[in-house]
Structure formats: structure tokens, C-alpha cells
C-alpha atoms as a PDB file:
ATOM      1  CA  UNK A   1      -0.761  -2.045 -38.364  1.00  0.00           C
ATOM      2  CA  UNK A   2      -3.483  -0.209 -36.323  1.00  0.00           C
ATOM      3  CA  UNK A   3      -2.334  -2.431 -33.032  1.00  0.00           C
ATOM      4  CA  UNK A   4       1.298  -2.206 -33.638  1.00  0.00           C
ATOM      5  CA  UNK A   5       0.737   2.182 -33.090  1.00  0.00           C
ATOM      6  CA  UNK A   6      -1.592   1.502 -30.796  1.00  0.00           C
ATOM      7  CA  UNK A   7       0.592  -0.433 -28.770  1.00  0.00           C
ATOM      8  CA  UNK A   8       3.931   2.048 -29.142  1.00  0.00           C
ATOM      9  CA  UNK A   9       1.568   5.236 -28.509  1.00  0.00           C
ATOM     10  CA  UNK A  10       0.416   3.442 -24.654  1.00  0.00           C
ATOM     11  CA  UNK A  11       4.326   2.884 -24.462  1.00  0.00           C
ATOM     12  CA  UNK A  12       5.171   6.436 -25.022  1.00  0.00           C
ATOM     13  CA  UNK A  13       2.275   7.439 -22.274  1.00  0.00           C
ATOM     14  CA  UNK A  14       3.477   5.035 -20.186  1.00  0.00           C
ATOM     15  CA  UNK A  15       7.182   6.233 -20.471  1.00  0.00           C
ATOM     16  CA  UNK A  16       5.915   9.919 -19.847  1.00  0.00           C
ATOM     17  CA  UNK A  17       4.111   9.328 -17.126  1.00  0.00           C
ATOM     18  CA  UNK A  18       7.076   7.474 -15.182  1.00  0.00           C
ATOM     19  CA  UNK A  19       9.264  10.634 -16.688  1.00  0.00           C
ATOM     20  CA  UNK A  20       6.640  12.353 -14.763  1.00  0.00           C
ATOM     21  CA  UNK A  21       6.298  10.589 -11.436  1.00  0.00           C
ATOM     22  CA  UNK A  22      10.335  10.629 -11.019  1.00  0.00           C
ATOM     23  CA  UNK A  23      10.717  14.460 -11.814  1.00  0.00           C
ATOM     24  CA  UNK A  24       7.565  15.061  -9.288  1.00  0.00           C
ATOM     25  CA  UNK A  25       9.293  12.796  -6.895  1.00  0.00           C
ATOM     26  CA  UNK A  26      12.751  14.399  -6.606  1.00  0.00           C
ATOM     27  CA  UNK A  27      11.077  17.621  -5.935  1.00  0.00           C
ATOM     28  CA  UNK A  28       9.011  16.802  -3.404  1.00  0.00           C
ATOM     29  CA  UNK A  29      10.170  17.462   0.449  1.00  0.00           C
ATOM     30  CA  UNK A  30       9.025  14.632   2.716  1.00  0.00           C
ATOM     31  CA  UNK A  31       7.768  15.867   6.309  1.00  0.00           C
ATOM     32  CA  UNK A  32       8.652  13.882   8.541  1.00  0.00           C
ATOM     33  CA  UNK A  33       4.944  14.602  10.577  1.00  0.00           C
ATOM     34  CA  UNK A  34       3.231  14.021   7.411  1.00  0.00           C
ATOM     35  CA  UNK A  35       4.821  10.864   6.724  1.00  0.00           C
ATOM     36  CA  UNK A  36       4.005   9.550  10.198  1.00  0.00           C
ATOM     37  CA  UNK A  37       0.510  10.862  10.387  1.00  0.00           C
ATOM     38  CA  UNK A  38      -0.111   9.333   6.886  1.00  0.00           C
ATOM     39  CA  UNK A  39       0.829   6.406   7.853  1.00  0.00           C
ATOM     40  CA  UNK A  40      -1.069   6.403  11.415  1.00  0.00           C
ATOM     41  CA  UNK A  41      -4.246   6.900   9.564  1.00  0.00           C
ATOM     42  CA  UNK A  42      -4.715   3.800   7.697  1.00  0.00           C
ATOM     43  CA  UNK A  43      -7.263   1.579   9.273  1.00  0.00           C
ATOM     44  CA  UNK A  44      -5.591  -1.679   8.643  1.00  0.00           C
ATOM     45  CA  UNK A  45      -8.889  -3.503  10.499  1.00  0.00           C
ATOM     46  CA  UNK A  46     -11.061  -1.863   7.614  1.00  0.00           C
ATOM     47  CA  UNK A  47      -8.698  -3.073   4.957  1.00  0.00           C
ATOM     48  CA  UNK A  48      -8.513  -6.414   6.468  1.00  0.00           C
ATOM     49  CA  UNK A  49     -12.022  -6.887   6.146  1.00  0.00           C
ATOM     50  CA  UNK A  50     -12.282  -5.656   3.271  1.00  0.00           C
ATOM     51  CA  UNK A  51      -9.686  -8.403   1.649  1.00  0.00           C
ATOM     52  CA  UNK A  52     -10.743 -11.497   3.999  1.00  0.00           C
ATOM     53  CA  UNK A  53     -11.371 -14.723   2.285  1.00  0.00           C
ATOM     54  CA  UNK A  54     -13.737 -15.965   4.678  1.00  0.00           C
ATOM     55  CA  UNK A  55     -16.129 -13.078   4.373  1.00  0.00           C
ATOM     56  CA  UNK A  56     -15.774 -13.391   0.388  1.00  0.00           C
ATOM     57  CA  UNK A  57     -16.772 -16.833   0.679  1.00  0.00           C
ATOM     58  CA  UNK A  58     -19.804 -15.647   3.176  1.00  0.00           C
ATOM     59  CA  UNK A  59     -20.881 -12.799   0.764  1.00  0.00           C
ATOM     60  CA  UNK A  60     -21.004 -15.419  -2.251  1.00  0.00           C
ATOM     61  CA  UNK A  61     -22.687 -18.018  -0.113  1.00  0.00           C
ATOM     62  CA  UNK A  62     -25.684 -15.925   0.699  1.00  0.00           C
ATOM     63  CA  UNK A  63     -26.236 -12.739  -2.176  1.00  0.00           C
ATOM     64  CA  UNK A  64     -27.171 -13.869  -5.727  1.00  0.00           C
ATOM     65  CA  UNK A  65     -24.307 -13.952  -8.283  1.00  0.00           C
ATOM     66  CA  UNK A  66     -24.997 -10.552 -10.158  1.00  0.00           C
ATOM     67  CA  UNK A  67     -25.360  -8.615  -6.511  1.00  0.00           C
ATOM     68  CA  UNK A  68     -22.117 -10.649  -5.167  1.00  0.00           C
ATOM     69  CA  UNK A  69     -20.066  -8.877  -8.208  1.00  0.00           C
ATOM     70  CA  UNK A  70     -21.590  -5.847  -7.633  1.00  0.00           C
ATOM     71  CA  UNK A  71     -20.251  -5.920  -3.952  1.00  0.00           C
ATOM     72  CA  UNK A  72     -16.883  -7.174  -4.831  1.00  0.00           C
ATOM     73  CA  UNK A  73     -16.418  -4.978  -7.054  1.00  0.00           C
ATOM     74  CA  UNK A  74     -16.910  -2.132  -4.563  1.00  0.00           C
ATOM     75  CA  UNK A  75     -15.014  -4.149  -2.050  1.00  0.00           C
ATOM     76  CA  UNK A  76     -11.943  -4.716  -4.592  1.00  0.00           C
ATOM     77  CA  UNK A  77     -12.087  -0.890  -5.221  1.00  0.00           C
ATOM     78  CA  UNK A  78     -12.419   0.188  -1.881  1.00  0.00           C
ATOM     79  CA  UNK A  79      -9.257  -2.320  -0.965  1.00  0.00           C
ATOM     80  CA  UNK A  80      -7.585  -0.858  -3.920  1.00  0.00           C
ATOM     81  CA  UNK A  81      -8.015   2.895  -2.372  1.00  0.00           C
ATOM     82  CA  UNK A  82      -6.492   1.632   1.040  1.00  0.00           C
ATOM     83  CA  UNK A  83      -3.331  -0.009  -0.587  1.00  0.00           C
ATOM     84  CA  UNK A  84      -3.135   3.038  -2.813  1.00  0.00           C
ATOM     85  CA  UNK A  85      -2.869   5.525   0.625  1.00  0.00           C
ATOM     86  CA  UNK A  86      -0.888   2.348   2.096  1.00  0.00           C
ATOM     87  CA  UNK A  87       1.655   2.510  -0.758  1.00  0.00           C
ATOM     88  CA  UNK A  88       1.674   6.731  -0.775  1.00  0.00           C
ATOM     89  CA  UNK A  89       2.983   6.499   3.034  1.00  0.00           C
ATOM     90  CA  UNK A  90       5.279   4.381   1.997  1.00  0.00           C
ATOM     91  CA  UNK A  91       7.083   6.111  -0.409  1.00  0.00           C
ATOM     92  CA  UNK A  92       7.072   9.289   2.278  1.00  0.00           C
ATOM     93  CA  UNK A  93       8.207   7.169   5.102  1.00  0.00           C
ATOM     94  CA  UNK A  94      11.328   5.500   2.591  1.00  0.00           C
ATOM     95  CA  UNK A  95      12.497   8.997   1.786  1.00  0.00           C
ATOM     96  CA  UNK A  96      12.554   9.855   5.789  1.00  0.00           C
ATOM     97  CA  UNK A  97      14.594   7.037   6.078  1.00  0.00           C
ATOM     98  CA  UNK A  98      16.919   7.686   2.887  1.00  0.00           C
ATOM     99  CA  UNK A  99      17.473  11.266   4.689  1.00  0.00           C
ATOM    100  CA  UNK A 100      18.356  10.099   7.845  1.00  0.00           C
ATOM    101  CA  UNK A 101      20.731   7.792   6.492  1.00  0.00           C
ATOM    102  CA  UNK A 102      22.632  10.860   5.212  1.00  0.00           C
ATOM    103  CA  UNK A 103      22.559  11.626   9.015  1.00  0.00           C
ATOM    104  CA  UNK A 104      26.492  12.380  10.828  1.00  0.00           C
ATOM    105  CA  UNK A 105      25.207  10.238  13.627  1.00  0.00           C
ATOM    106  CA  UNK A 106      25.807   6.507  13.271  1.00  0.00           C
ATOM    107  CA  UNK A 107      22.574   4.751  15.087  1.00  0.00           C
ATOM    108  CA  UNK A 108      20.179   7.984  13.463  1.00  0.00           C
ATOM    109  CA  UNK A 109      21.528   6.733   9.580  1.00  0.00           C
ATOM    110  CA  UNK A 110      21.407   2.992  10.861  1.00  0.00           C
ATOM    111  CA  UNK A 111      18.015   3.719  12.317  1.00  0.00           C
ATOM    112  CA  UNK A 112      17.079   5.426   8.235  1.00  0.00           C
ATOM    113  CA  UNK A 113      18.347   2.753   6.589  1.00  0.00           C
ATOM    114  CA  UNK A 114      16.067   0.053   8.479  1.00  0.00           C
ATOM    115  CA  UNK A 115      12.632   2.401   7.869  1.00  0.00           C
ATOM    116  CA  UNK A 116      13.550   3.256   4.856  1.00  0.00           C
ATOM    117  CA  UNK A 117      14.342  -0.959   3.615  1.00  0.00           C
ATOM    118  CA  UNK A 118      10.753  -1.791   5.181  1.00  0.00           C
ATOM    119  CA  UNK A 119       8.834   1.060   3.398  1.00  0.00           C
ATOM    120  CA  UNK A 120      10.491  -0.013   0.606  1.00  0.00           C
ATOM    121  CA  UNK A 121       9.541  -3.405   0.712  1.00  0.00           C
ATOM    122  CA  UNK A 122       5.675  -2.324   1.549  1.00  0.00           C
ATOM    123  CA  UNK A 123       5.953  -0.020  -1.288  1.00  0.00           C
ATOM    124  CA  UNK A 124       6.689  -3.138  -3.109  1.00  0.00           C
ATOM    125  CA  UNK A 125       3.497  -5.360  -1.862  1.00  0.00           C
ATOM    126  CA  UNK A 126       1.088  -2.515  -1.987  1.00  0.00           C
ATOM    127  CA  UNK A 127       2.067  -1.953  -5.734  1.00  0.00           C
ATOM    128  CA  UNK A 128       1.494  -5.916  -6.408  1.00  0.00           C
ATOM    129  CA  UNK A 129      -1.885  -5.767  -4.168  1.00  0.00           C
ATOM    130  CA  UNK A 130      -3.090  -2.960  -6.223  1.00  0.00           C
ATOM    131  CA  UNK A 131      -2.570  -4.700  -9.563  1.00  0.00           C
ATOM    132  CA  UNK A 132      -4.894  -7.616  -7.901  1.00  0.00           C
ATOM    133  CA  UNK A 133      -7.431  -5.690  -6.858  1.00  0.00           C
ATOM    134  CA  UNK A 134      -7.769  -3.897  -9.855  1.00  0.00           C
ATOM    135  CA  UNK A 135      -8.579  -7.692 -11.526  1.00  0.00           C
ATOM    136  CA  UNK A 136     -10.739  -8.253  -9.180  1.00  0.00           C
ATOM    137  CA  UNK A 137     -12.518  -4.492 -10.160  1.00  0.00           C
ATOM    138  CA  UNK A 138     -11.982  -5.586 -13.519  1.00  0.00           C
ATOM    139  CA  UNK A 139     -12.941  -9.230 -13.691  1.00  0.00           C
ATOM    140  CA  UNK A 140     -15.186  -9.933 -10.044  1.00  0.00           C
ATOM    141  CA  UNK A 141     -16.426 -13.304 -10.973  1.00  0.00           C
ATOM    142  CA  UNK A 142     -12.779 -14.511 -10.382  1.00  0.00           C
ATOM    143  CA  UNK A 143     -11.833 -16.550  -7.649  1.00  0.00           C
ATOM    144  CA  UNK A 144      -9.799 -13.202  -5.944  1.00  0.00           C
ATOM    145  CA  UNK A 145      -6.155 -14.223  -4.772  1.00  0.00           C
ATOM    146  CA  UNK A 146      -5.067 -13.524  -1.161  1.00  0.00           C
ATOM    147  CA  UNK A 147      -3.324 -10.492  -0.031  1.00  0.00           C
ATOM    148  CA  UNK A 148      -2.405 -10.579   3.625  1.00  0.00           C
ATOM    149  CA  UNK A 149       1.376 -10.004   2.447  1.00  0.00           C
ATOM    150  CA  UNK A 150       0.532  -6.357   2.108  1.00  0.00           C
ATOM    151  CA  UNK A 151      -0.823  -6.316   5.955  1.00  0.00           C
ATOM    152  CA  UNK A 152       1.498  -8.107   7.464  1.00  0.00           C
ATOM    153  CA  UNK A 153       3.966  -5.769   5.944  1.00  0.00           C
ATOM    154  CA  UNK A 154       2.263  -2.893   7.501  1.00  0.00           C
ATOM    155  CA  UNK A 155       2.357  -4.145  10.697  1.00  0.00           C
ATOM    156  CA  UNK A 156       6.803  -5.005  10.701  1.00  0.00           C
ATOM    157  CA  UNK A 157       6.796  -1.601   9.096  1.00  0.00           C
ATOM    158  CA  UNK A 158       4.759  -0.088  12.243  1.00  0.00           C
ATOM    159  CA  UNK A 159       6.744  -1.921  14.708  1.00  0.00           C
ATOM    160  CA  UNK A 160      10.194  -1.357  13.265  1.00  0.00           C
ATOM    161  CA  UNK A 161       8.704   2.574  13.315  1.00  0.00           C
ATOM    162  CA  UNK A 162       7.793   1.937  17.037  1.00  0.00           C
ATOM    163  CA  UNK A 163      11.041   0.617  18.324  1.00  0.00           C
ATOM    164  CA  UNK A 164      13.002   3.391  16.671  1.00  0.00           C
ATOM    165  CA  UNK A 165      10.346   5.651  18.377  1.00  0.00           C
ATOM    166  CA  UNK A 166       8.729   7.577  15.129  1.00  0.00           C
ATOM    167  CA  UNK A 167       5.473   6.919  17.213  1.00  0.00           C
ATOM    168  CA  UNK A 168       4.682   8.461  20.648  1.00  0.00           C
ATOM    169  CA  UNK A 169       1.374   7.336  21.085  1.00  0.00           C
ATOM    170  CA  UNK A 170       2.525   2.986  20.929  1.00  0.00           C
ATOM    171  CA  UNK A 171       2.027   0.823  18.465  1.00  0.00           C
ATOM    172  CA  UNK A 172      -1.353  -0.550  19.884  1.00  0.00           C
ATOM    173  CA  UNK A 173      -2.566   2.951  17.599  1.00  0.00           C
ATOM    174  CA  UNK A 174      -1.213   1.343  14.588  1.00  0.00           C
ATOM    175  CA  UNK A 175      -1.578  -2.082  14.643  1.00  0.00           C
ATOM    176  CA  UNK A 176      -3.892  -3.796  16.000  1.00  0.00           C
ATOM    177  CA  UNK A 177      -4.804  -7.463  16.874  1.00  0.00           C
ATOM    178  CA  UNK A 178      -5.963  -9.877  14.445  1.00  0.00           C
ATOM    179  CA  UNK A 179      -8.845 -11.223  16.697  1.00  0.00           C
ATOM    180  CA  UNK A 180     -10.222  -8.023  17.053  1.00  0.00           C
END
């Protein structure tokens, strides 16, 4: 009996907390700037290191078990962090692109409705790599899943934002090479 209000108390918490997040949302203004810059600032190298397979495998090869969990656990949480910011520009740069969809001009609301799809859509895989990471906080003597879905992502988000021109500075800023 104990569970069963347990369990409907977390689903009223949980329902006022997404009451929350959508009021908080709809009052927001986006700036454009922001948005960008936010997005800019991610250091997609870091969080590719961070979530690399091959340098799991290398830190379990060579630390002993208890110190291996120890660093994946930071790892996962510092990974976590990154998709978090990831998934925060995100959600700025799809409401840029939902308000330049209400743009007059044809090829400005096509242009909103392409950025605003691809945010989504990153939105979407930083939200699922955020629930992994946070098993792999939780739980770091699992095998950890791969999530180079939520990079690769980030970079057709960053070029799609290049070729419309929402970056000055090139796309070699934003994204950049997997060998380096």
C-alpha cells in the first residue's frame, strides 16, 4: 500500500515539474545571439572523448576495477553535463527556427523550419544520451552503450546552421574533424 502512494506521489512530481518546464518555456524569449553562442561553445572534441569506446576499453585495460568505476563515473557525469548544455542549445536554437518560420519571407520561414527540425531532432538524442549516461553514473560496472548519434547530430545541426549562414566565423569553429 506504501509503494502504490509512493509511486502516485513521484507521478504527481513528475507531472508538476513538466507543468513547470512548459509554463517556463512559453515565457521565455529566445535570442537569437544566445542561441548561437550557446551552441558555438560546446567542445564536441571534449565530449567525444569523453564517450569513446576505445578509450573506455583502454581505461579498463590498465586501472584496477574499483578506480576504473570511479573514473567512469566522473566520465559518464561529465558526458552527461555536455549533452545536458548540448540539449539546452537545442531547445533555443528550435524556437529560433519556429520564429522564423512565422517569417513573411518564404526562404527566411523555409530556412526556420529546417533549424528548427534538426534542433529538434538533437533535442531528441541528447535527451536519450542523457538517460544513458546517467546508468552509466548510476550503474559504472556496465558495459556503457555507444552514443555517437548525439555527435553526429551536432555536427548536421552545425552545418545545416552554416549553410543558412547563422555562423560567420565557418563551420571549421564548430565542428571539427574526427582525426583530430
Amino acid at each position: 500500500m506504501i509503494v502504490a502512494w509512493s509511486l502516485v506521489a513521484v507521478g504527481f512530481l513528475a507531472l508538476a515539474i513538466l507543468v513547470y518546464v512548459a509554463i517556463r518555456s512559453r515565457t521565455r524569449r529566445v535570442d537569437l545571439e544566445k542561441a548561437v553562442e550557446s551552441f558555438r561553445s560546446l567542445d564536441i572534441e571534449a565530449f567525444r572523448n569523453l564517450i569513446d569506446a576505445d578509450e573506455e576499453a583502454f581505461l579498463r585495460d590498465n586501472l584496477a576495477p574499483k578506480r576504473f568505476r570511479e573514473i567512469k563515473r566522473q566520465r559518464a557525469w561529465a558526458a552527461f553535463l555536455y549533452a545536458w548544455e548540448a540539449g539546452g542549445a537545442a531547445t533555443a536554437l528550435a524556437k529560433v527556427g519556429q520564429a522564423a518560420q512565422r517569417s513573411a519571407d518564404p526562404q527566411v520561414a523555409a530556412s526556420g523550419a529546417q533549424v528548427a527540425e534538426n534542433a529538434f531532432r538533437l533535442r531528441l538524442q541528447t535527451m536519450k544520451a542523457c538517460l544513458l549516461l546517467l546508468t552509466e553514473v548510476a550503474l559504472p560496472g556496465l558495459q556503457s552503450r555507444s552514443i555517437p548519434f548525439v555527435v553526429d547530430e551536432y555536427e548536421r545541426t552545425a552545418q545545416i546552421l552554416f549553410r543558412l549562414g547563422g555562423f560567420s566565423s565557418g563551420v571549421r569553429g564548430l565542428v571539427r574533424s574526427k582525426s583530430a
